[in-house]
C-alpha atoms as a PDB file:
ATOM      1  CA  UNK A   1     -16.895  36.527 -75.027  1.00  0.00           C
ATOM      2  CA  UNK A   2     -15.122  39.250 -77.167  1.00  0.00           C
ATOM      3  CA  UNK A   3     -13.919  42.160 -75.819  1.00  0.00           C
ATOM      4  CA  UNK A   4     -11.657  45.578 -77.163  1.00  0.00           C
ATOM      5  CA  UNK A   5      -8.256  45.223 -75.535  1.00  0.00           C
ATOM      6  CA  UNK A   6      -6.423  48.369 -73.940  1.00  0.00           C
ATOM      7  CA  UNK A   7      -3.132  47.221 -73.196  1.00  0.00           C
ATOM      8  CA  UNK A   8      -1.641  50.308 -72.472  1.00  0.00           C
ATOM      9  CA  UNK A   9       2.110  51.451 -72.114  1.00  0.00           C
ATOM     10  CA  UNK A  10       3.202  48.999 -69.477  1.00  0.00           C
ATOM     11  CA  UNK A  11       2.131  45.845 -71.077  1.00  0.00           C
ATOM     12  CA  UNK A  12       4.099  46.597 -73.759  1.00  0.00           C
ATOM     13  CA  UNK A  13       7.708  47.749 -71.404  1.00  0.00           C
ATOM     14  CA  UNK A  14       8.030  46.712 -68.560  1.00  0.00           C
ATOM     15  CA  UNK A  15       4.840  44.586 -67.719  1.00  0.00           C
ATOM     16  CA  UNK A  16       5.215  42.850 -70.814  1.00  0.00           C
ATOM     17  CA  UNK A  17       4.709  39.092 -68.758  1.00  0.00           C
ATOM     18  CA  UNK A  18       1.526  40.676 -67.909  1.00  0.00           C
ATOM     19  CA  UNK A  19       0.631  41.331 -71.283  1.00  0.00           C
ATOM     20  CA  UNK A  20       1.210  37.826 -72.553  1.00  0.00           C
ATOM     21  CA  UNK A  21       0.231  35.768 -69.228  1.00  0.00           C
ATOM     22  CA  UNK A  22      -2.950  37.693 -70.076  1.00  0.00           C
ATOM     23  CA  UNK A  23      -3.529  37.284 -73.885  1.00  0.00           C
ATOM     24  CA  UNK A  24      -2.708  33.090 -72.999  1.00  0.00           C
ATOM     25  CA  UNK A  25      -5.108  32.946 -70.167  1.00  0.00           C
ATOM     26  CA  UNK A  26      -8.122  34.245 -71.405  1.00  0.00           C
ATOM     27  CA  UNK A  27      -7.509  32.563 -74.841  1.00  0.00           C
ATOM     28  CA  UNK A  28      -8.076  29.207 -72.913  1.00  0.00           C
ATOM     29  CA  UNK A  29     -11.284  30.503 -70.937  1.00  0.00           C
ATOM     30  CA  UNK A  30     -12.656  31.195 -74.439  1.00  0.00           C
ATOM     31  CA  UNK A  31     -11.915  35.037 -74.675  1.00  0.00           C
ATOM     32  CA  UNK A  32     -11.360  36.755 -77.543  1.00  0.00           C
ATOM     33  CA  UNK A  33      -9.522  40.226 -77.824  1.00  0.00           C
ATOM     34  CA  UNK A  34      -9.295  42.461 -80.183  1.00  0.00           C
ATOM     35  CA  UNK A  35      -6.391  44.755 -79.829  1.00  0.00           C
ATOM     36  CA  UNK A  36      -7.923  48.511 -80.573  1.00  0.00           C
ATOM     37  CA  UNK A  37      -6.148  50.065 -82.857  1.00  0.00           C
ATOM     38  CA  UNK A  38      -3.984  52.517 -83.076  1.00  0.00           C
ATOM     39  CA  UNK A  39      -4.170  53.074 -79.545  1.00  0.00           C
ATOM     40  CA  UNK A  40      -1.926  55.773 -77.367  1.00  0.00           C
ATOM     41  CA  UNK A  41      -1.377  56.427 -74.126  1.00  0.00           C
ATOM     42  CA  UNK A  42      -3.602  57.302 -72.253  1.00  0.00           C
ATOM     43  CA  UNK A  43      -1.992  59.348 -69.916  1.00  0.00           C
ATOM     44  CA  UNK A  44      -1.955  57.706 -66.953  1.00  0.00           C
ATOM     45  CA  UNK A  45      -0.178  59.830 -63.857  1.00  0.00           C
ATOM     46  CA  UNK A  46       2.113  61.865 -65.973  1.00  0.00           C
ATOM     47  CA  UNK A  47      -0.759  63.933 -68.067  1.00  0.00           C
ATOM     48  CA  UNK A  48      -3.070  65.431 -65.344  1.00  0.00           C
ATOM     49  CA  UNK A  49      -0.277  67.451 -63.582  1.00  0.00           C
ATOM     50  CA  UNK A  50       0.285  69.338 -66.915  1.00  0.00           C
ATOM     51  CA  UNK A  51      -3.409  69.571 -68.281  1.00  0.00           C
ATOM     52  CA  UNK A  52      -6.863  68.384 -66.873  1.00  0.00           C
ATOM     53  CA  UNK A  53      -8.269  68.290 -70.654  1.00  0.00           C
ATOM     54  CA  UNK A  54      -5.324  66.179 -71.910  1.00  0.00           C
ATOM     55  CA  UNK A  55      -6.147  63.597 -69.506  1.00  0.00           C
ATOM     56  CA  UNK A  56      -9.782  62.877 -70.567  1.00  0.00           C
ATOM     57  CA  UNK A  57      -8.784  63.665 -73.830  1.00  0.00           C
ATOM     58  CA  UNK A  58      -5.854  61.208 -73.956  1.00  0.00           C
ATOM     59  CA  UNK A  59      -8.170  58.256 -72.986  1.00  0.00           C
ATOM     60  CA  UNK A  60     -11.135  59.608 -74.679  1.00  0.00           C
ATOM     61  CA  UNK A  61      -9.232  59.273 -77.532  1.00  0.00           C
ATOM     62  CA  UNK A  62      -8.890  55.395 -77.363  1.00  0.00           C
ATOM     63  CA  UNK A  63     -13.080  54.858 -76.104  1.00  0.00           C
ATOM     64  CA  UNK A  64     -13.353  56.641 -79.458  1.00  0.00           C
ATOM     65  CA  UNK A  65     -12.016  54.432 -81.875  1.00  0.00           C
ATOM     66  CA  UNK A  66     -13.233  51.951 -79.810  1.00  0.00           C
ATOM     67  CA  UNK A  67     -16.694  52.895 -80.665  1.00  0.00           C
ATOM     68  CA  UNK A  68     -15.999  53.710 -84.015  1.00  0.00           C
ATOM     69  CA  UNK A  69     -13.953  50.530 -84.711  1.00  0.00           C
ATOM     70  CA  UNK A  70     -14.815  48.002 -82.079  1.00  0.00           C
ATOM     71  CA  UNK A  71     -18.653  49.498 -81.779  1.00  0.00           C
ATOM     72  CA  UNK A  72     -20.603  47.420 -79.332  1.00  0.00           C
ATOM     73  CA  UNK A  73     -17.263  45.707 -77.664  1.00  0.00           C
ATOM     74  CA  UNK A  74     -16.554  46.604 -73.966  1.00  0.00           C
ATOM     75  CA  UNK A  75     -12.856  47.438 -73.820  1.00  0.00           C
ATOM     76  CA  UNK A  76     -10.849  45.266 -71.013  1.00  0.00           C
ATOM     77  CA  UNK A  77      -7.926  46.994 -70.074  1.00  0.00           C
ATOM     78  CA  UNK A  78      -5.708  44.724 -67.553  1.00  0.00           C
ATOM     79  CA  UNK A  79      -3.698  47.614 -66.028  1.00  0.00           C
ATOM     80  CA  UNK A  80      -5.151  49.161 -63.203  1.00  0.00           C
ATOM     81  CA  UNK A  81      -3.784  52.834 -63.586  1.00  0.00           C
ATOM     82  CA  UNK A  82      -5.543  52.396 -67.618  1.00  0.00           C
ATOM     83  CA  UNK A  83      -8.203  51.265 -66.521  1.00  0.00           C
ATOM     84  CA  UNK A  84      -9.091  54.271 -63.610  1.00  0.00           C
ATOM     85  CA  UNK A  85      -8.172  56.751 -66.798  1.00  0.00           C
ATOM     86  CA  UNK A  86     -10.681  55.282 -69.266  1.00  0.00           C
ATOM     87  CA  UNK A  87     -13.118  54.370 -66.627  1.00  0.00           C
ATOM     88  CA  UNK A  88     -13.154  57.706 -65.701  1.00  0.00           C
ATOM     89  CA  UNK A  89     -14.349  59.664 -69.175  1.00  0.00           C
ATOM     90  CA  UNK A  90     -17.713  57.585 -68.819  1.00  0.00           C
ATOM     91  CA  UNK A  91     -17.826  58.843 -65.168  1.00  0.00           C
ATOM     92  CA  UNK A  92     -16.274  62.543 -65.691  1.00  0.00           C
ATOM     93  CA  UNK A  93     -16.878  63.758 -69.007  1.00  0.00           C
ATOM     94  CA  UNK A  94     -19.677  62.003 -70.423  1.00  0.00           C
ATOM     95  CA  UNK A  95     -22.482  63.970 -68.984  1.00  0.00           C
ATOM     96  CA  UNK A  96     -20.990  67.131 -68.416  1.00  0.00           C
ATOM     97  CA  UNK A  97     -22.293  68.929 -71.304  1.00  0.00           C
ATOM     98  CA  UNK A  98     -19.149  71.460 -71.155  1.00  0.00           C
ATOM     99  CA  UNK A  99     -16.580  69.283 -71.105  1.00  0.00           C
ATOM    100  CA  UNK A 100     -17.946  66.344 -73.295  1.00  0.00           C
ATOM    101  CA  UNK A 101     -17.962  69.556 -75.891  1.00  0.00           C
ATOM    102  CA  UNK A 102     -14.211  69.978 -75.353  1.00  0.00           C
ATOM    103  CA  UNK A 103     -13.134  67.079 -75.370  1.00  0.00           C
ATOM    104  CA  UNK A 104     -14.993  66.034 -78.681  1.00  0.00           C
ATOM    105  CA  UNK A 105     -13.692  69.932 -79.904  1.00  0.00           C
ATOM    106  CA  UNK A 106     -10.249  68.000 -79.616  1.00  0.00           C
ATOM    107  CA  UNK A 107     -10.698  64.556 -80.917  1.00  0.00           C
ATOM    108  CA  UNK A 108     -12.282  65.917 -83.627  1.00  0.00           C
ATOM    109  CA  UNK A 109      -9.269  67.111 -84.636  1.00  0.00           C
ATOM    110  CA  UNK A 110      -8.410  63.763 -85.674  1.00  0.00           C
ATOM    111  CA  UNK A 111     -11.365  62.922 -87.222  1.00  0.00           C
ATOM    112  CA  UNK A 112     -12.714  61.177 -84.284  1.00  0.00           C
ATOM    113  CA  UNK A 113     -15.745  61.820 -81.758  1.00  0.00           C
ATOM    114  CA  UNK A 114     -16.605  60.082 -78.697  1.00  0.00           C
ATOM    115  CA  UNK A 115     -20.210  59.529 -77.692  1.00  0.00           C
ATOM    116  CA  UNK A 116     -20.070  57.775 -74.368  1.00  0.00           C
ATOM    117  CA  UNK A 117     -21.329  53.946 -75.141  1.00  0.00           C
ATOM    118  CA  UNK A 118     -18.102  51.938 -74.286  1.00  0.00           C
ATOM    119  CA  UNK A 119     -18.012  49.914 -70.967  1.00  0.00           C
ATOM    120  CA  UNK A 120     -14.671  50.309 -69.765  1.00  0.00           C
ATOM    121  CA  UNK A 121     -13.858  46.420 -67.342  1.00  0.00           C
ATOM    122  CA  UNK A 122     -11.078  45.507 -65.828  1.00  0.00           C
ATOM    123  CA  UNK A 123      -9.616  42.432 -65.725  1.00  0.00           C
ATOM    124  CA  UNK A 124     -10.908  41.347 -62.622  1.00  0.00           C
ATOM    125  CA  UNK A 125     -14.334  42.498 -63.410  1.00  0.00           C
ATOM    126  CA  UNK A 126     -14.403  40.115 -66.510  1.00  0.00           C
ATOM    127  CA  UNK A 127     -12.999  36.839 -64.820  1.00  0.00           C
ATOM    128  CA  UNK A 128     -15.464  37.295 -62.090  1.00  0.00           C
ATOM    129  CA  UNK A 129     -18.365  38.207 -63.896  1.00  0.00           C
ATOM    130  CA  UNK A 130     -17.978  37.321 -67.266  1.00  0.00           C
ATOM    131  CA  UNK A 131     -15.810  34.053 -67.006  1.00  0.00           C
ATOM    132  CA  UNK A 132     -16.540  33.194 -63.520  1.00  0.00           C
ATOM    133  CA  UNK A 133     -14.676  30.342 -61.189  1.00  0.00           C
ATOM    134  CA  UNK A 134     -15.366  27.421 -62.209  1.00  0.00           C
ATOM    135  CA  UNK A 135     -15.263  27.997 -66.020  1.00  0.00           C
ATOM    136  CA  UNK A 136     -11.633  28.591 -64.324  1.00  0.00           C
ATOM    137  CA  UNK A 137     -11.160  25.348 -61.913  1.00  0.00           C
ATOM    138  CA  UNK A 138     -12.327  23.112 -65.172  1.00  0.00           C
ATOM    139  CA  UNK A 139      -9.186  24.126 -66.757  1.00  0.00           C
ATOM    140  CA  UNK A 140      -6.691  23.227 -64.164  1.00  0.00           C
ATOM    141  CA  UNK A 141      -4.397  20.563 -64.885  1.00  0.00           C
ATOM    142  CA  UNK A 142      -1.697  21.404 -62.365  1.00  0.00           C
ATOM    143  CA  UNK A 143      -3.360  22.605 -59.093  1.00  0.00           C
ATOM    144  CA  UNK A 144      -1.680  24.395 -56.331  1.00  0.00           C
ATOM    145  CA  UNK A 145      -2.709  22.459 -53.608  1.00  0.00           C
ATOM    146  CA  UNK A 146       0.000  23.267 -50.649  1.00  0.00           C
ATOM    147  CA  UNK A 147       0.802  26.824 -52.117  1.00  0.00           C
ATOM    148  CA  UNK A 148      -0.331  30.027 -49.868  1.00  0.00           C
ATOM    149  CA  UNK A 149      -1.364  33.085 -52.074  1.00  0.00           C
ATOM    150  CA  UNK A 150      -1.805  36.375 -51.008  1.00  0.00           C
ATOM    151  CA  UNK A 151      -4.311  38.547 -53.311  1.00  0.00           C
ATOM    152  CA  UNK A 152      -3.077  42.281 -53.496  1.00  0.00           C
ATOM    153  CA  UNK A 153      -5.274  45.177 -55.127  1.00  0.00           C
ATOM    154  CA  UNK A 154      -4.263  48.574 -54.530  1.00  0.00           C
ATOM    155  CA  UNK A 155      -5.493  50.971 -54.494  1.00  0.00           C
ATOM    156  CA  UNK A 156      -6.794  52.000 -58.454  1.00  0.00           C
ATOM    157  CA  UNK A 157      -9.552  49.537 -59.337  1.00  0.00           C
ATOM    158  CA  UNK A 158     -11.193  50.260 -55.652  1.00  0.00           C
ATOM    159  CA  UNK A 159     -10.647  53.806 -55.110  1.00  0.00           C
ATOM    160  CA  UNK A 160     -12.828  56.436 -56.063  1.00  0.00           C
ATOM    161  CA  UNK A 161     -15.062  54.366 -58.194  1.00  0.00           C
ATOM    162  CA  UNK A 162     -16.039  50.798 -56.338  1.00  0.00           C
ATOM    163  CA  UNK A 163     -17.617  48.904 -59.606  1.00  0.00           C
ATOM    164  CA  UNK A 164     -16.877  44.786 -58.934  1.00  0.00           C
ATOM    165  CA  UNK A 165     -15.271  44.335 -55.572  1.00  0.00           C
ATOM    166  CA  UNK A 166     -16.057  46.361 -52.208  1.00  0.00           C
ATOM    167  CA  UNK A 167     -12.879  48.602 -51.758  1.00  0.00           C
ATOM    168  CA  UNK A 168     -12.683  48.267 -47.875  1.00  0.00           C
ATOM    169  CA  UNK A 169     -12.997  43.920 -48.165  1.00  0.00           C
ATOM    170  CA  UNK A 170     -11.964  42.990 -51.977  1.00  0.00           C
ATOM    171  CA  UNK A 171     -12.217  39.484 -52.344  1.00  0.00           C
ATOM    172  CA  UNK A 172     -12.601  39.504 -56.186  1.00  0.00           C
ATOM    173  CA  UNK A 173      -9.119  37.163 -56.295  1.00  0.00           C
ATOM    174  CA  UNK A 174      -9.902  34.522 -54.019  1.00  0.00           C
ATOM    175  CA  UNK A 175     -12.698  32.354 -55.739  1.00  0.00           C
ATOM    176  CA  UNK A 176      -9.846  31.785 -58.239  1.00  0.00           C
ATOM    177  CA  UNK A 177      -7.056  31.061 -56.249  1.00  0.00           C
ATOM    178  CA  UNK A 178      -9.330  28.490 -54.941  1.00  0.00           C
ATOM    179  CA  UNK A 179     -10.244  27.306 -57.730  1.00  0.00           C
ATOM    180  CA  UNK A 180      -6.863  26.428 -58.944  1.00  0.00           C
ATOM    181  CA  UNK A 181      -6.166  24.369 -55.720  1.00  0.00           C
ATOM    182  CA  UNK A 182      -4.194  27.346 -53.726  1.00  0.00           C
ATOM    183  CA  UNK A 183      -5.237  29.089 -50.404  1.00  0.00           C
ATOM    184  CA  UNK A 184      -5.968  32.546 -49.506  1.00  0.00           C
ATOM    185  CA  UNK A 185      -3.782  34.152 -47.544  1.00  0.00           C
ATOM    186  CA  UNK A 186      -6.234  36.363 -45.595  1.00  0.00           C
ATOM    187  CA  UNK A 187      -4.438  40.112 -44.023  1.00  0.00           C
ATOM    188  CA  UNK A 188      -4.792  43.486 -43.718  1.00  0.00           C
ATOM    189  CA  UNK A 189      -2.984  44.610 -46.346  1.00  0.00           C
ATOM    190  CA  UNK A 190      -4.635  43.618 -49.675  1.00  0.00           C
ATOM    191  CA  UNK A 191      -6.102  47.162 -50.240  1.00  0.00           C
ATOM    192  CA  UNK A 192      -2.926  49.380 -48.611  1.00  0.00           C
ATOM    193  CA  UNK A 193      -1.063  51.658 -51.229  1.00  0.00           C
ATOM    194  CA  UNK A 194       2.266  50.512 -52.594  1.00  0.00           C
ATOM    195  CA  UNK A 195       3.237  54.307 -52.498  1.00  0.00           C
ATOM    196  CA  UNK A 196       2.159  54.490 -56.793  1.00  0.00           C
ATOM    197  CA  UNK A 197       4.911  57.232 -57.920  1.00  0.00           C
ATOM    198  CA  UNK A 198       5.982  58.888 -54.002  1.00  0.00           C
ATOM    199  CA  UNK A 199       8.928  55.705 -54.679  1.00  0.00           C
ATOM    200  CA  UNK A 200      10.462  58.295 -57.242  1.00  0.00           C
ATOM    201  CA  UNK A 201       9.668  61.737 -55.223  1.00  0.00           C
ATOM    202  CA  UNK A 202       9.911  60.742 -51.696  1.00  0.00           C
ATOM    203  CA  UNK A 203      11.313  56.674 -52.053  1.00  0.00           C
ATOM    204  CA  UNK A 204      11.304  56.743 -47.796  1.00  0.00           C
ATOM    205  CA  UNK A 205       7.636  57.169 -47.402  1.00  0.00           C
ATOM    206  CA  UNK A 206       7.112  54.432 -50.343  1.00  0.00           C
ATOM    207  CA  UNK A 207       9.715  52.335 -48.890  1.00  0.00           C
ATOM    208  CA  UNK A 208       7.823  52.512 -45.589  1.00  0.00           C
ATOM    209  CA  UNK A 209       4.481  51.168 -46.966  1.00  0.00           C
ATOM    210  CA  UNK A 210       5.786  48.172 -48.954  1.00  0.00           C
ATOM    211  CA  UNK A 211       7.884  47.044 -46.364  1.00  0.00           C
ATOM    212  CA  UNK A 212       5.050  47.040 -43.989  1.00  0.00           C
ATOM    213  CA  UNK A 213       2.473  45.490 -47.071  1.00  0.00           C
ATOM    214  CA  UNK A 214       5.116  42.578 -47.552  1.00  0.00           C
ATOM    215  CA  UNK A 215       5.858  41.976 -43.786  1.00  0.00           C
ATOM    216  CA  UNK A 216       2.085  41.342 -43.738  1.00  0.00           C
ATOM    217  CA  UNK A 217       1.853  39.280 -46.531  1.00  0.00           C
ATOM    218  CA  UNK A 218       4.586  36.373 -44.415  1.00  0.00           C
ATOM    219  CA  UNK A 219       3.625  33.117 -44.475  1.00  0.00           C
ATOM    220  CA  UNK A 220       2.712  33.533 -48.065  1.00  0.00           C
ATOM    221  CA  UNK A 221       4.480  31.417 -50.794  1.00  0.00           C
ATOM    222  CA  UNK A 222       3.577  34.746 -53.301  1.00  0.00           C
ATOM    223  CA  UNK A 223       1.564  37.563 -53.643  1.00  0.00           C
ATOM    224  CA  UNK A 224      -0.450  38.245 -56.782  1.00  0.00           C
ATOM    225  CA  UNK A 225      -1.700  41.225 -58.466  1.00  0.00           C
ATOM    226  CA  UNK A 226      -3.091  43.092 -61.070  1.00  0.00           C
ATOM    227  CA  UNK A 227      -1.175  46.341 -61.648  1.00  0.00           C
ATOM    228  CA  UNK A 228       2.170  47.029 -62.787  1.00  0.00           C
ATOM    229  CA  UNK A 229       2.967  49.777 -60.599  1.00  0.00           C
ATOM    230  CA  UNK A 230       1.915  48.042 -57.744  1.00  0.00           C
ATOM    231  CA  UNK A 231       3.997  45.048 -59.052  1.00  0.00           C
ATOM    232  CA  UNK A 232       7.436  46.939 -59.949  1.00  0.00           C
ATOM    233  CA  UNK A 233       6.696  48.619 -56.512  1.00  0.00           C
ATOM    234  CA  UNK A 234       6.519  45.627 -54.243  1.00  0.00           C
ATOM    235  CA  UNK A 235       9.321  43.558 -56.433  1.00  0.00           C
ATOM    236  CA  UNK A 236      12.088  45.702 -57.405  1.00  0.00           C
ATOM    237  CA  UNK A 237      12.739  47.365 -54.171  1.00  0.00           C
ATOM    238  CA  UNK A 238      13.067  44.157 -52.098  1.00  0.00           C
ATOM    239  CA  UNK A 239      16.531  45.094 -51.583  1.00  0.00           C
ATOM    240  CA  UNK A 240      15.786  48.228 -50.154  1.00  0.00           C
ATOM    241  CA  UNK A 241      12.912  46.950 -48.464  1.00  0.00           C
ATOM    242  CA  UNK A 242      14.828  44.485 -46.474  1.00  0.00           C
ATOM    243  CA  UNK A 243      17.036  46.911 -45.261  1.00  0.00           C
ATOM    244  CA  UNK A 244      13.908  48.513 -44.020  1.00  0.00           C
ATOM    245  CA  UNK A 245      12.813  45.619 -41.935  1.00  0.00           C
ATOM    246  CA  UNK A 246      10.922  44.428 -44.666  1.00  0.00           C
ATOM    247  CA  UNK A 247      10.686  40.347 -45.469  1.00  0.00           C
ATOM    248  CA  UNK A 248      10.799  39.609 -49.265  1.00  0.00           C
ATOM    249  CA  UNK A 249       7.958  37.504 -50.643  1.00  0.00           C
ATOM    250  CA  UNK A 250       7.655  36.464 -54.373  1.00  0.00           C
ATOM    251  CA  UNK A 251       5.403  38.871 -56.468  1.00  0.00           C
ATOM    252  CA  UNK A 252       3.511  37.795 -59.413  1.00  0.00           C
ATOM    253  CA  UNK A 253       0.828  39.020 -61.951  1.00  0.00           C
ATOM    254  CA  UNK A 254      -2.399  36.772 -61.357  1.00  0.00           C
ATOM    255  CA  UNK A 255      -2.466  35.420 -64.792  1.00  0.00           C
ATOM    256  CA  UNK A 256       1.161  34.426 -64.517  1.00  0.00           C
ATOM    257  CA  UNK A 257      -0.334  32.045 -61.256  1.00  0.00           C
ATOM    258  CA  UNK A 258      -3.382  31.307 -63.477  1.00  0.00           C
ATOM    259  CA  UNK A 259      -1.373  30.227 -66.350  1.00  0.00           C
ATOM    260  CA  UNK A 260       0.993  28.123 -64.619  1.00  0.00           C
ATOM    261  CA  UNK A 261      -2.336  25.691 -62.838  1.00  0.00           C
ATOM    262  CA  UNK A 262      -3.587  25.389 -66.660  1.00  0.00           C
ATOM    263  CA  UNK A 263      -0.494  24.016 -67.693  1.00  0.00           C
ATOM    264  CA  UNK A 264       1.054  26.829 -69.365  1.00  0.00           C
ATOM    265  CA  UNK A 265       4.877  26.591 -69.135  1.00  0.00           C
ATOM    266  CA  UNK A 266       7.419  29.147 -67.275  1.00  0.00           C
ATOM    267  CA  UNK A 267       8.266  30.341 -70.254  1.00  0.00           C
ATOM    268  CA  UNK A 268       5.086  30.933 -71.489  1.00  0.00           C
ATOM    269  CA  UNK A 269       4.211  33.291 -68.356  1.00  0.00           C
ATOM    270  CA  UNK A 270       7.558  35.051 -68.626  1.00  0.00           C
ATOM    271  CA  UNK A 271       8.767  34.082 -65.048  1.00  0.00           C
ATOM    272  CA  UNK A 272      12.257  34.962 -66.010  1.00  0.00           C
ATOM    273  CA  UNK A 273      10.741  38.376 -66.076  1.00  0.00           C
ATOM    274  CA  UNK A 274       9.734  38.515 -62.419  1.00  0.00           C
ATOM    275  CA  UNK A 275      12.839  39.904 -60.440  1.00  0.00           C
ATOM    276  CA  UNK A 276      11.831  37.810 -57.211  1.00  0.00           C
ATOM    277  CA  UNK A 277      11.144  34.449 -58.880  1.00  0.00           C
ATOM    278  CA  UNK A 278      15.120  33.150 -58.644  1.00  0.00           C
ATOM    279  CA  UNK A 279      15.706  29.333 -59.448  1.00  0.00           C
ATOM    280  CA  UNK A 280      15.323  28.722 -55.370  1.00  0.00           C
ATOM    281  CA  UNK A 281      11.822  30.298 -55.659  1.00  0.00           C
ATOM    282  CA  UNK A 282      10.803  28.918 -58.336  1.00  0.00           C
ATOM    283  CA  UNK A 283      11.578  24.911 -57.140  1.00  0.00           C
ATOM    284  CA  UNK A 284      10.303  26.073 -53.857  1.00  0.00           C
ATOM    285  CA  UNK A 285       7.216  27.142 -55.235  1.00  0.00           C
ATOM    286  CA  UNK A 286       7.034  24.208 -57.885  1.00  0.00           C
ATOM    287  CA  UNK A 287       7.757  22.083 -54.636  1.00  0.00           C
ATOM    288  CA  UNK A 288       4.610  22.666 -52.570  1.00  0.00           C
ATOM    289  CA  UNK A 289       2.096  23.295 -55.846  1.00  0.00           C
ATOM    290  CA  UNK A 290       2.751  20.286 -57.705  1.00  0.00           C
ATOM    291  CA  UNK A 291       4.208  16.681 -57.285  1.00  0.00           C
ATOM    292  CA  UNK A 292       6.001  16.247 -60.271  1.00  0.00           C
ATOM    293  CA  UNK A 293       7.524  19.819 -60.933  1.00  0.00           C
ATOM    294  CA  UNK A 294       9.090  20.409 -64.553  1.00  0.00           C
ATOM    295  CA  UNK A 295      12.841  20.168 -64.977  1.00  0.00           C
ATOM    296  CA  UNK A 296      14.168  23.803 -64.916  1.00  0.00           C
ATOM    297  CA  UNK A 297      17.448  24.954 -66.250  1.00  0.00           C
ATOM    298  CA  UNK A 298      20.712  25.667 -63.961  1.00  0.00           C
ATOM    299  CA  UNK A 299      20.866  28.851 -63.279  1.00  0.00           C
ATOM    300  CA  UNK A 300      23.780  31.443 -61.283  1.00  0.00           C
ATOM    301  CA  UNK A 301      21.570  31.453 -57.934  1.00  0.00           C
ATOM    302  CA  UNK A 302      23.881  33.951 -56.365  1.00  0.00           C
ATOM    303  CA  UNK A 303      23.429  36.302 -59.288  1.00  0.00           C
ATOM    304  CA  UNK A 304      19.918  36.474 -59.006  1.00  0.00           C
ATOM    305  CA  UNK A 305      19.303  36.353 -56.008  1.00  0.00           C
ATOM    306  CA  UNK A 306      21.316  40.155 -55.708  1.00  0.00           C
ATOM    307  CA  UNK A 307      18.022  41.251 -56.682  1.00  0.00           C
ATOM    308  CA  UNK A 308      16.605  40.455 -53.750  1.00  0.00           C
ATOM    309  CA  UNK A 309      18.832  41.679 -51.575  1.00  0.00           C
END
């Protein structure tokens, strides 16, 4: 299984533990990417306020040398917000003789042209139809047996295109938290927005809907997902959201979970990275998921856990 890999902007900032936990995981279920290269932004919420052609051009601009380089590779792009953006050229532009013309006026600009034969899958898409379960549950070595997991979506790899999971019941997640030894932590909430960008124009409204996702999600030793705006949403205003009536819960990227069953170390999955996983989580966690937890360094417990509230 070989496949073009989009990483986009926030694997390489601030979802960087996504980026690895990703690259690690898939390497063991006997993936193979191939970074595409050169690749830009592709314009994800900022470019569509400012121009409707620079955001199918933007992504257009990656499926291209996809094609040209890559030709015959689907490209896997783990971020949900990268994914909608690419997924959408095949769905929006490709097709509409007009603005297929357009866009390719542009690209060609660079030498490049764009014809419309690259699959666009997310990351969820290829585990559960490429990889599948139990490729996944024969490379456990440290199950989660005792740990509650609660799958969250949002809204972008549901909403408006339904492709691998059904967006008012996804349940893409919970074969493999199964399969590594955990259990689902079935609610109402796995679909609800995070409040995307409103947490920077109107924070209250935002505020509002994570407190109410993570109030939902109690009971749960973590929640896992599979976008980085949905992730910095629910994690880095726990503070806030406690304040709000909101109960903090751990938040981590499903690969991270993933990594850690197949043996992978903390620092291999970047834990440090995760604002909510403070040396109390982490033993607490390491506590019910596994009998003989690895030996993790001292660290200033009070410090961290300010980030939590």
């Amino acid at each position: 299984m070989k496949y073009a890999y989009y990483p986009g902007c926030s694997l390489t900032e601030s979802a960087r533990e996504f980026d690895v936990s990703t690259r690690l995981v898939l390497e063991r279920l006997g993936c193979e990417l191939v970074e595409i290269p050169d690749w830009t932004c592709c314009g994800a919420s900022a470019a569509e306020p400012v121009s409707k052609l620079m955001n199918h051009v933007l992504p257009a601009r990656n499926l291209a040398i996809a094609e040209q380089e890559l030709g015959g590779l689907d490209v896997l792009a783990p971020c949900s917000a990268c994914y909608l953006n690419l997924f959408k050229v095949n769905r929006e532009v490709v097709g509409d003789r007009h603005l297929h013309g357009r866009v390719n006026e542009v690209l060609a600009a660079s030498g490049l042209h764009y014809r419309g034969d690259v699959k666009v899958r997310h990351l969820l898409d290829v585990l559960k139809n490429d990889v599948g379960a139990k490729i996944v549950e024969q490379k456990i070595t440290d199950g989660l047996q005792g740990m509650r997991v609660a799958p969250y979506y949002g809204c972008q790899i549901l909403r408006p295109y339904p492709v691998f999971d059904e967006p008012g019941r996804p349940v893409s997640m919970e074969p493999f938290i199964e399969a590594m030894g955990g259990e689902v932590h079935h609610w109402d909430m796995a679909n609800r927005c995070c409040g995307a960008s409103l947490m920077v124009g109107h924070p209250e409204v935002a505020i509002r809907s994570v407190a109410e996702i993570l109030n939902d999600a109690a009971g749960a030793d973590a929640i896992v997902t599979v976008c980085p705006l949905c992730q910095m949403n629910l994690e880095a205003y726990q503070a806030r959201v406690r304040k709000a009536g909101g109960t903090p819960v751990p938040v981590l990227y499903l690969t991270q979970l993933m990594g850690l069953a197949m043996g992978l170390t903390e620092r291999d999955m970047r834990l440090a990275d995760n604002l909510t996983m403070t040396p109390k989580v982490r033993r607490d966690i390491a506590t019910r998921a596994w009998a003989e937890p690895a030996p993790m360094a001292e660290e200033n417990e009070e410090e961290t856990a300010g980030l939590n509230g």
